[in-house]
C-alpha atoms as a PDB file:
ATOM      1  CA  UNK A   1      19.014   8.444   9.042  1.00  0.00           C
ATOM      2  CA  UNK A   2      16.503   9.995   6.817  1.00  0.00           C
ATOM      3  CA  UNK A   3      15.570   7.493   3.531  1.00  0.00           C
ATOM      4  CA  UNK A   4      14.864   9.116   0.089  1.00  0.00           C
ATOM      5  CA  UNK A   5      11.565   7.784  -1.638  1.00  0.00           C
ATOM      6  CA  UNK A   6      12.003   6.137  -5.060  1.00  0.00           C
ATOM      7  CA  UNK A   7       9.623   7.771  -7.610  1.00  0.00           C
ATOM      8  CA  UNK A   8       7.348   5.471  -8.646  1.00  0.00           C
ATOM      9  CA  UNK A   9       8.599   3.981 -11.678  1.00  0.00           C
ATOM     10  CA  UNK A  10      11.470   2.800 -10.083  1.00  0.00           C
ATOM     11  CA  UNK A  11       9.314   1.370  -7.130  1.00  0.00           C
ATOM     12  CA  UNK A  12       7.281  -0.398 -10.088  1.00  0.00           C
ATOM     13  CA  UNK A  13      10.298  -1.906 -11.683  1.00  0.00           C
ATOM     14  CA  UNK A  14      11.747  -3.393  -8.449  1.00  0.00           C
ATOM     15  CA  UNK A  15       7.986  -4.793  -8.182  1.00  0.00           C
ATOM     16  CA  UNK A  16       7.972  -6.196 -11.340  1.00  0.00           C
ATOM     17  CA  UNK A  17      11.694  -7.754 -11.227  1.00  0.00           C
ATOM     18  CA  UNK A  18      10.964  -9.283  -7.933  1.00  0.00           C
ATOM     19  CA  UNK A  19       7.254 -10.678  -7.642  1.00  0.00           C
ATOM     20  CA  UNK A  20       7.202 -10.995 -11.974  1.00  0.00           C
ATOM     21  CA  UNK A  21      10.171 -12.197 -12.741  1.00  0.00           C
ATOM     22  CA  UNK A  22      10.844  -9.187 -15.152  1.00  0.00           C
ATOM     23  CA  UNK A  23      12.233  -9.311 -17.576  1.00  0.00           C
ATOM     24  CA  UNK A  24      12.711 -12.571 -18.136  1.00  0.00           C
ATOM     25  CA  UNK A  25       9.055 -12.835 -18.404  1.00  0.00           C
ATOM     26  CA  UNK A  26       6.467 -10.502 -18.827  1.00  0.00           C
ATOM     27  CA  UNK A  27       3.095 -10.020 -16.871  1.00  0.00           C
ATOM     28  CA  UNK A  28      -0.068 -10.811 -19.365  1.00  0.00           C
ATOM     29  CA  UNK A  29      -0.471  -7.796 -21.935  1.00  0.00           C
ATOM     30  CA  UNK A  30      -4.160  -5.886 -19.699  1.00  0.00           C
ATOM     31  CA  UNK A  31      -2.027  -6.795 -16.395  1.00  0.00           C
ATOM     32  CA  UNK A  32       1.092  -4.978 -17.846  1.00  0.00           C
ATOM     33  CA  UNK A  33      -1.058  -2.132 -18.915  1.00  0.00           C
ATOM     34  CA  UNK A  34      -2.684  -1.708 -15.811  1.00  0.00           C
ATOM     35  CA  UNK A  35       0.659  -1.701 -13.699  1.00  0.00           C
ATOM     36  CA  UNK A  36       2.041   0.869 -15.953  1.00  0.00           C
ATOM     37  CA  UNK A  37      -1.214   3.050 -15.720  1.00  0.00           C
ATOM     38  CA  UNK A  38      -1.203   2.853 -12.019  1.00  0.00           C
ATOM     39  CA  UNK A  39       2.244   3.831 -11.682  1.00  0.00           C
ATOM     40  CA  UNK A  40       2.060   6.804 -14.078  1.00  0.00           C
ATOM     41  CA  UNK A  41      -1.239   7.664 -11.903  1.00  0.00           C
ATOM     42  CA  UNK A  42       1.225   7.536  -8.266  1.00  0.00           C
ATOM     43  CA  UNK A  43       3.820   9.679 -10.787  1.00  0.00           C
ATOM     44  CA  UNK A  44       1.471  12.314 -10.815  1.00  0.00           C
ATOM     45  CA  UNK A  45       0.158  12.395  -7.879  1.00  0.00           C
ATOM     46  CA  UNK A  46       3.366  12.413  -6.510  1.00  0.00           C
ATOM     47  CA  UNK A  47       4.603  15.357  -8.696  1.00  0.00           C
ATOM     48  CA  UNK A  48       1.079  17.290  -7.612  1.00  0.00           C
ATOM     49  CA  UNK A  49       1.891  16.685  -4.184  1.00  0.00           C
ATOM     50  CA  UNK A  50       4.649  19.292  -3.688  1.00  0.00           C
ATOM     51  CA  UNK A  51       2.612  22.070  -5.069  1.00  0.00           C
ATOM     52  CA  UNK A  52       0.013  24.075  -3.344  1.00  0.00           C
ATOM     53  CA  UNK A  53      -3.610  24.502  -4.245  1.00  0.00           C
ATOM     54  CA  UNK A  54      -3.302  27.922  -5.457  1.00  0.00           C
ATOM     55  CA  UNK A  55       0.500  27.529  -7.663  1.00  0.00           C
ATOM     56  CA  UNK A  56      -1.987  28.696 -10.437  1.00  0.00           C
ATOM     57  CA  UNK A  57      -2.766  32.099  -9.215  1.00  0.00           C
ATOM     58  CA  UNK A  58      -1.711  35.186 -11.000  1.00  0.00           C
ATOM     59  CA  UNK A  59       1.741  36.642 -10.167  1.00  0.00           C
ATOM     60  CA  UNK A  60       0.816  39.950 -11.478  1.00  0.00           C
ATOM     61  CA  UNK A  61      -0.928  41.910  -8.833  1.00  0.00           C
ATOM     62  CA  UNK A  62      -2.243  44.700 -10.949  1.00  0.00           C
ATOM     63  CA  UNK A  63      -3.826  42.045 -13.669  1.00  0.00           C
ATOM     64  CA  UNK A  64      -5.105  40.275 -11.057  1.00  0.00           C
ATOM     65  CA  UNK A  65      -7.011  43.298  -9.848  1.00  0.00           C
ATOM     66  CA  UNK A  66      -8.268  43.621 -13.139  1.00  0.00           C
ATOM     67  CA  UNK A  67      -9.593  40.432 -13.774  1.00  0.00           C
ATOM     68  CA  UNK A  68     -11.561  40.578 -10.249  1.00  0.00           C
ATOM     69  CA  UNK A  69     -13.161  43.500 -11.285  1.00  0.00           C
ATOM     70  CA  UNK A  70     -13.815  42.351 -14.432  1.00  0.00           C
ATOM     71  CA  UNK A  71     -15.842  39.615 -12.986  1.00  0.00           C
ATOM     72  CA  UNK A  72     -17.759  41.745 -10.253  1.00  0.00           C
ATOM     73  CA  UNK A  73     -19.198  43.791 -13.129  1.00  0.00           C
ATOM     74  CA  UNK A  74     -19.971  41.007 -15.138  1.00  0.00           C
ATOM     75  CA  UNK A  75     -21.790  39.730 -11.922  1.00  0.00           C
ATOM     76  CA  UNK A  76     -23.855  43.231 -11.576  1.00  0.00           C
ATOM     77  CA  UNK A  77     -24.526  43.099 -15.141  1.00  0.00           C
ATOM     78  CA  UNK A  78     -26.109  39.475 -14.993  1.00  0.00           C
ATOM     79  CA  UNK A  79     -27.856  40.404 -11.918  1.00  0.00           C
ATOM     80  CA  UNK A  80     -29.793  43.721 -13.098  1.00  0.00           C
ATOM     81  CA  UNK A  81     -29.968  43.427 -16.752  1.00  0.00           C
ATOM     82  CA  UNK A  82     -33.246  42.644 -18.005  1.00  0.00           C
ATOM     83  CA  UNK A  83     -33.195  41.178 -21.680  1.00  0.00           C
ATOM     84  CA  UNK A  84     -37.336  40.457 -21.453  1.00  0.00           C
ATOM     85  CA  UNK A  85     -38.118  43.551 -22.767  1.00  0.00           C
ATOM     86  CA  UNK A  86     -39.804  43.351 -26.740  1.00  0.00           C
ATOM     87  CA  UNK A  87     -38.298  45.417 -28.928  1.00  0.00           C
END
């Protein structure tokens, strides 16, 4: 039998309901702030985790091309140009 992980937030408010007695009372204002900035933190890390390095690449094969070329010249360009030269 295969379990389903909670997201985070819901992890964080089973947490807080059983070990702080939420919401009947609350955790110190910093300690409260700190919870909720570790579980948005584990939110996105959990969100990034699904995704491969390279989701950003280009989808369009020909622009792609482009843009690599692009950059090769402006790599020659750097390489050989000589801008000491006075004028």
């Amino acid at each position: 039998m295969t379990t389903t992980a909670q997201p985070p937030f819901h992890q964080t408010l089973r947490w807080l309901s059983t070990h702080a007695r939420f919401p009947a009372q609350r955790l110190p204002d910093k300690a409260e702030l700190l919870v909720l900035i570790a579980t948005a933190a584990a939110t996105e890390e959990s969100n990034a985790a699904g995704k491969p390095a390279n989701a950003t690449l280009i989808k369009n094969k020909t622009f792609a091309a482009q843009m690599r070329s692009y950059t090769a010249q402006r790599r020659r360009a750097h390489i050989t140009c000589d801008n000491s030269a006075k004028t």
